[in-house]
Protein backbone atom coordinates (compact mmCIF):
# COMPACT_ATOMS: atom_id res chain seq x y z
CA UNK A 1 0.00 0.00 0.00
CA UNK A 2 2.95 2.38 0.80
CA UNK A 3 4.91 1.09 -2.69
CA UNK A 4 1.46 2.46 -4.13
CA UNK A 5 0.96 5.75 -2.69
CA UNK A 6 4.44 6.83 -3.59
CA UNK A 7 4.31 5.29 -6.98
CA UNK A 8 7.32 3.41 -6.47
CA UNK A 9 10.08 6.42 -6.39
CA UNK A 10 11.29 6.93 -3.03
CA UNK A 11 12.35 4.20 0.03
CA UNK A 12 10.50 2.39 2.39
CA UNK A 13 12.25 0.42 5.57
CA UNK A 14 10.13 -1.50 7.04
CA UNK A 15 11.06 -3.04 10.64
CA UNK A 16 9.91 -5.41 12.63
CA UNK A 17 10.65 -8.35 15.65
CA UNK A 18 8.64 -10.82 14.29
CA UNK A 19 9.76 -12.98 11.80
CA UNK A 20 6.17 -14.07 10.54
CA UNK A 21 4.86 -10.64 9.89
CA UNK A 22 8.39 -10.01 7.96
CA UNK A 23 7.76 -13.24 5.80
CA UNK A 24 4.35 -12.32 4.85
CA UNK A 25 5.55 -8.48 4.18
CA UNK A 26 8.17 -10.29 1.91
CA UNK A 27 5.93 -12.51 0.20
CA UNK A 28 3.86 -9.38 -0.94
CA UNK A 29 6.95 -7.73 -2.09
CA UNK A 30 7.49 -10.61 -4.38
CA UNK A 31 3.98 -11.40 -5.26
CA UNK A 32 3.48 -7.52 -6.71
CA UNK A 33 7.35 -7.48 -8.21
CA UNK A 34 7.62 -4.49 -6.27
CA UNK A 35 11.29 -3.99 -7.54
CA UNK A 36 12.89 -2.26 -10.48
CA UNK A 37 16.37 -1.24 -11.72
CA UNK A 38 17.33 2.61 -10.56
CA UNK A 39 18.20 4.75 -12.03
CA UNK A 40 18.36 8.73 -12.25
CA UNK A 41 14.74 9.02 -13.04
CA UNK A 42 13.43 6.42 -10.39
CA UNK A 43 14.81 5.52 -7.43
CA UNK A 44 13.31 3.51 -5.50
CA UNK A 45 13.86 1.25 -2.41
CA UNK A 46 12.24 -0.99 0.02
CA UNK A 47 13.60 -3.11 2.86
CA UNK A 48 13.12 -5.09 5.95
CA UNK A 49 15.07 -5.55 8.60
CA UNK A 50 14.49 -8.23 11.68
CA UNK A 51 15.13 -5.84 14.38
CA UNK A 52 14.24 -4.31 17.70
CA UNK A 53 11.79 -0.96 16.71
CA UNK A 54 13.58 0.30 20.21
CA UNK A 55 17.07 0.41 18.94
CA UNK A 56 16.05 0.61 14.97
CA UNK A 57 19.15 3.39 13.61
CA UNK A 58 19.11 2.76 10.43
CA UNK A 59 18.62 5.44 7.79
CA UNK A 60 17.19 5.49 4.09
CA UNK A 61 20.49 6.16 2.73
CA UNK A 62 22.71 3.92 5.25
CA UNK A 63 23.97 1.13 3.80
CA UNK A 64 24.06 -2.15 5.52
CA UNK A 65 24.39 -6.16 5.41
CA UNK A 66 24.28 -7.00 9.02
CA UNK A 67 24.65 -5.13 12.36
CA UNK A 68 24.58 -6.92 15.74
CA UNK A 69 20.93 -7.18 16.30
CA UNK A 70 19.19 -6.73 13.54
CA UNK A 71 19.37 -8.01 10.09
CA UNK A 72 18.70 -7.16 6.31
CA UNK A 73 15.96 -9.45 5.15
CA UNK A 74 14.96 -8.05 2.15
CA UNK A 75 16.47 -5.59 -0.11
CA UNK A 76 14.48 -4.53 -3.40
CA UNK A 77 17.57 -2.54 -4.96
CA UNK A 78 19.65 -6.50 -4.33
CA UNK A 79 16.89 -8.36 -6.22
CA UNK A 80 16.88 -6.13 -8.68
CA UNK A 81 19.96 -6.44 -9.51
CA UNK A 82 20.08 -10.38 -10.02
CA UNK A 83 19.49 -11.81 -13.32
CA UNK A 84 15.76 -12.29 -14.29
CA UNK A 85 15.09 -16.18 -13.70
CA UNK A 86 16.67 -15.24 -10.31
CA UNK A 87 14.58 -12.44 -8.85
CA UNK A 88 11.61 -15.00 -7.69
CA UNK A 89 13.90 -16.33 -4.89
CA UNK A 90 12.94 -15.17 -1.81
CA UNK A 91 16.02 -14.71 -0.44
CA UNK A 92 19.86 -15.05 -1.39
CA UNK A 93 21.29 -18.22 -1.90
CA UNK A 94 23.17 -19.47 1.25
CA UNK A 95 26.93 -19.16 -0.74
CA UNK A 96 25.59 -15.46 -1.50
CA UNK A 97 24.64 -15.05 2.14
CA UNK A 98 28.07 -16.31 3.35
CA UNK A 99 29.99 -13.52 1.50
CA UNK A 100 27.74 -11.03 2.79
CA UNK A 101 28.46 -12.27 6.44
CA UNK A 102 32.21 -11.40 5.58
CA UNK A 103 31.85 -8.15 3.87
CA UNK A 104 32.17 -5.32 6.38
CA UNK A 105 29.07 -4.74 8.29
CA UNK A 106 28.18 -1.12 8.38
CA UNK A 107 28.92 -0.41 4.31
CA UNK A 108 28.19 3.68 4.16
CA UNK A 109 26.87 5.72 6.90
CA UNK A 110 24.09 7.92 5.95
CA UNK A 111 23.01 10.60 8.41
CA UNK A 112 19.77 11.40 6.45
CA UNK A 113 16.82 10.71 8.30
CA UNK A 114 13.61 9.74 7.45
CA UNK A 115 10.53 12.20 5.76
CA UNK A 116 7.71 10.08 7.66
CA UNK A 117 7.74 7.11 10.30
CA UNK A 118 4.65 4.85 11.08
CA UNK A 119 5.12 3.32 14.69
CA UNK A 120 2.69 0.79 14.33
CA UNK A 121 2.99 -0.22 17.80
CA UNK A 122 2.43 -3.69 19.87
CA UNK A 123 -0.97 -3.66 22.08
CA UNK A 124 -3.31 -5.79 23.87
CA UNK A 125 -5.73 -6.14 20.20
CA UNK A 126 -8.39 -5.07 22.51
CA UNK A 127 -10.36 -2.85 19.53
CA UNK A 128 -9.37 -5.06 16.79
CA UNK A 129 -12.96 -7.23 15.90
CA UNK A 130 -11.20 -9.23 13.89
CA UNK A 131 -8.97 -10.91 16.77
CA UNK A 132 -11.86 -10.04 19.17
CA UNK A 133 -14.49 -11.92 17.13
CA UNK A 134 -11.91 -15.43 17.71
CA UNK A 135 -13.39 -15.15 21.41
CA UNK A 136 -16.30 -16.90 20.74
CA UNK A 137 -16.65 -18.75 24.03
CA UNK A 138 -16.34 -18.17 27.27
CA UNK A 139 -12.69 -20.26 27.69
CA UNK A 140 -11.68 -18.29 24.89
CA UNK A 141 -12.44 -14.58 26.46
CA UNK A 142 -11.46 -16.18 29.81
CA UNK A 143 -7.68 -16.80 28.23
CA UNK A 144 -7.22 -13.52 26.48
CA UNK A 145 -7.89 -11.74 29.92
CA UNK A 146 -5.74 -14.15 31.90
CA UNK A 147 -2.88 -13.77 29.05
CA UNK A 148 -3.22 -10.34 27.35
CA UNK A 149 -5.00 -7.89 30.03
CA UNK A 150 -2.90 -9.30 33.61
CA UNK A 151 -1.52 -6.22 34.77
CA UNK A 152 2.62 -7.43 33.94
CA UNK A 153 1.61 -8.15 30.61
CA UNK A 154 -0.11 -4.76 30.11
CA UNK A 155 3.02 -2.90 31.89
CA UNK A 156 5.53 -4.63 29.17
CA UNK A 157 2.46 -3.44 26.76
CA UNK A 158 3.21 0.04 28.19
CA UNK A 159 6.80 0.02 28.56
CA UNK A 160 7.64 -1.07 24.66
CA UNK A 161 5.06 1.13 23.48
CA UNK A 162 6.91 4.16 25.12
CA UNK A 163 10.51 3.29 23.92
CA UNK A 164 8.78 2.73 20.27
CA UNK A 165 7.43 6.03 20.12
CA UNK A 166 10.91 7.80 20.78
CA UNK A 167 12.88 6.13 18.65
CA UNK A 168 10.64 6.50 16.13
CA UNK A 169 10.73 10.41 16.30
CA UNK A 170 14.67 9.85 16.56
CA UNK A 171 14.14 8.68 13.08
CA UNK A 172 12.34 11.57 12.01
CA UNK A 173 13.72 14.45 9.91
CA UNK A 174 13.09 18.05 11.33
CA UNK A 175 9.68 19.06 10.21
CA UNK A 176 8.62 15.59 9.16
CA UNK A 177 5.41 13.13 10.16
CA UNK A 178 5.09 10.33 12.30
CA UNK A 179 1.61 8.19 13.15
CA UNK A 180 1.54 6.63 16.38
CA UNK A 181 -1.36 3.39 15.88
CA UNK A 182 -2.35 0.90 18.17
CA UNK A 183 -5.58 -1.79 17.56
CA UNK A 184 -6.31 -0.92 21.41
CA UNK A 185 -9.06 1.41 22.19
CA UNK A 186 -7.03 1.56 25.47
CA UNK A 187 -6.56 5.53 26.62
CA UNK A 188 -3.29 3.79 28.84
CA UNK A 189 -2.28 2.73 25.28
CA UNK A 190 -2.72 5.35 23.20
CA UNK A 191 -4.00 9.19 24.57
CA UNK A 192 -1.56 8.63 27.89
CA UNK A 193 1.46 7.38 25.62
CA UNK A 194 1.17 10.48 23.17
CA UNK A 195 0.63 12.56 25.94
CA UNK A 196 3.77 11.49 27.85
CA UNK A 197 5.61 11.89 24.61
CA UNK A 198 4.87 15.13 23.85
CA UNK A 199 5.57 16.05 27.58
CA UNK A 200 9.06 14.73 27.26
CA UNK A 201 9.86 15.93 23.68
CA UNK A 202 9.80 19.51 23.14
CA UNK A 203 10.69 19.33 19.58
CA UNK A 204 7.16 17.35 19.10
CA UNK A 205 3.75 18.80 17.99
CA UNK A 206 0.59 17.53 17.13
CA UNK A 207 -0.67 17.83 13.86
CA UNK A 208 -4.44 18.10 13.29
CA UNK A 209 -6.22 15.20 11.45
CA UNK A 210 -8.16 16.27 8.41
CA UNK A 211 -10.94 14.14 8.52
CA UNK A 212 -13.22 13.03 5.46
CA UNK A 213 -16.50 13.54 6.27
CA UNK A 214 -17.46 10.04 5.27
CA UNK A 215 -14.98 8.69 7.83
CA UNK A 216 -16.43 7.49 11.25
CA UNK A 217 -14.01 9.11 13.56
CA UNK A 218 -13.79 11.95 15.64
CA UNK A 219 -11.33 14.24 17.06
CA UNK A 220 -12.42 13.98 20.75
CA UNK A 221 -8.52 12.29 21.18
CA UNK A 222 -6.70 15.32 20.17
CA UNK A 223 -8.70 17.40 22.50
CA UNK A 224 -8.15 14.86 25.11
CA UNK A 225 -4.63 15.12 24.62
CA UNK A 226 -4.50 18.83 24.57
CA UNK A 227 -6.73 18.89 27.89
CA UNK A 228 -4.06 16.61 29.82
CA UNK A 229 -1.00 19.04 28.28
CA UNK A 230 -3.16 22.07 29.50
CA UNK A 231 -3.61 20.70 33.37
């Protein structure tokens, strides 16, 4: 959907702890042949990296093969460069991987940071109806409480969701955009961690959401938000 909206010129890192959720990312990548030769007309790039969003330092232009604690899964500008018959791999051949594991880890440092960042953040999926509608018995609800909503498991909730958030602006280019999302219709997950945010950054602002007017949604959180900065 991102490739799409920016036409394919431009670079998209995508990042991510799960190795799942990177496969299937890859999958689409391949499925859609969402990669292309550049050149001084188009450039465009898209990778992900199995990493920590906490510690992500990566930038658009910094080039990389592997860094202690987080690793280049995908590369669009790599696979473009194969030969044709070869692009449908998924990944590199394991001979191709073992030269990469010698060549020098950190390639070219790139200071340039990034024009928007999505921190699409862990939560408890407690306003997601698709995972909610799964609880169709009482066992079921009874084990997402005891397993999701136990107060340790909502504090780790809290506690990643907060270090997300930062490094995510750390990632951000003066004057650029970043969404903070959650699937939790939690106000500990979502009002209270912008809030803290913008307490602790000063360099941070809110941006008001235009709204289409046949979207459901209100703006009752930004005014919640700006009530708890006020008092």
């Amino acid at each position: 959907m991102i490739a799409d909206l920016l036409q394919l010129h431009g670079s998209v890192t995508g990042v991510d702890f799960s190795r799942s959720r990177l496969g299937a990312c890859r999958q689409l990548v391949h499925k859609y042949e969402l990669f292309q030769p550049q050149n001084e007309l188009n450039k465009w790039r898209c990778r992900l990296f199995h990493a920590d969003g906490r510690t992500f330092n990566i930038g658009p232009k910094t080039e990389c093969v592997h860094i202690d604690g987080m690793e280049l899964l995908l590369d669009t500008q790599e696979i473009a460069s194969r030969a044709p018959k070869d692009r449908k791999r998924k990944r590199k051949n394991k001979s191709a991987r073992a030269r990469d594991a010698k060549r020098q880890k950190l390639l070219v440092l790139d200071s340039t940071l990034y024009d928007k960042v999505l921190v699409d953040a862990e939560c408890t999926h407690d306003g997601s109806i698709r995972h909610l509608q799964r609880l169709d018995t009482a066992t079921k609800w009874g084990e997402y409480v005891r397993d999701h909503l136990n107060s340790s498991e909502v504090e780790r909730i809290l506690t990643l969701q907060h270090g997300l958030i930062r490094n995510g602006f750390s990632l951000l280019r003066p004057g650029g955009t970043m969404i903070y999302s959650t699937c939790s219709l939690s106000v500990k997950q979502n009002e209270d961690i912008v809030s803290k945010f913008l307490q602790d950054e000063p360099l941070a602002a809110l941006d008001q959401i235009v709204i289409d007017k046949d979207v459901p949604c209100k703006v009752c959180s930004l005014i919640w938000i700006n009530y708890l900065l006020e008092n």
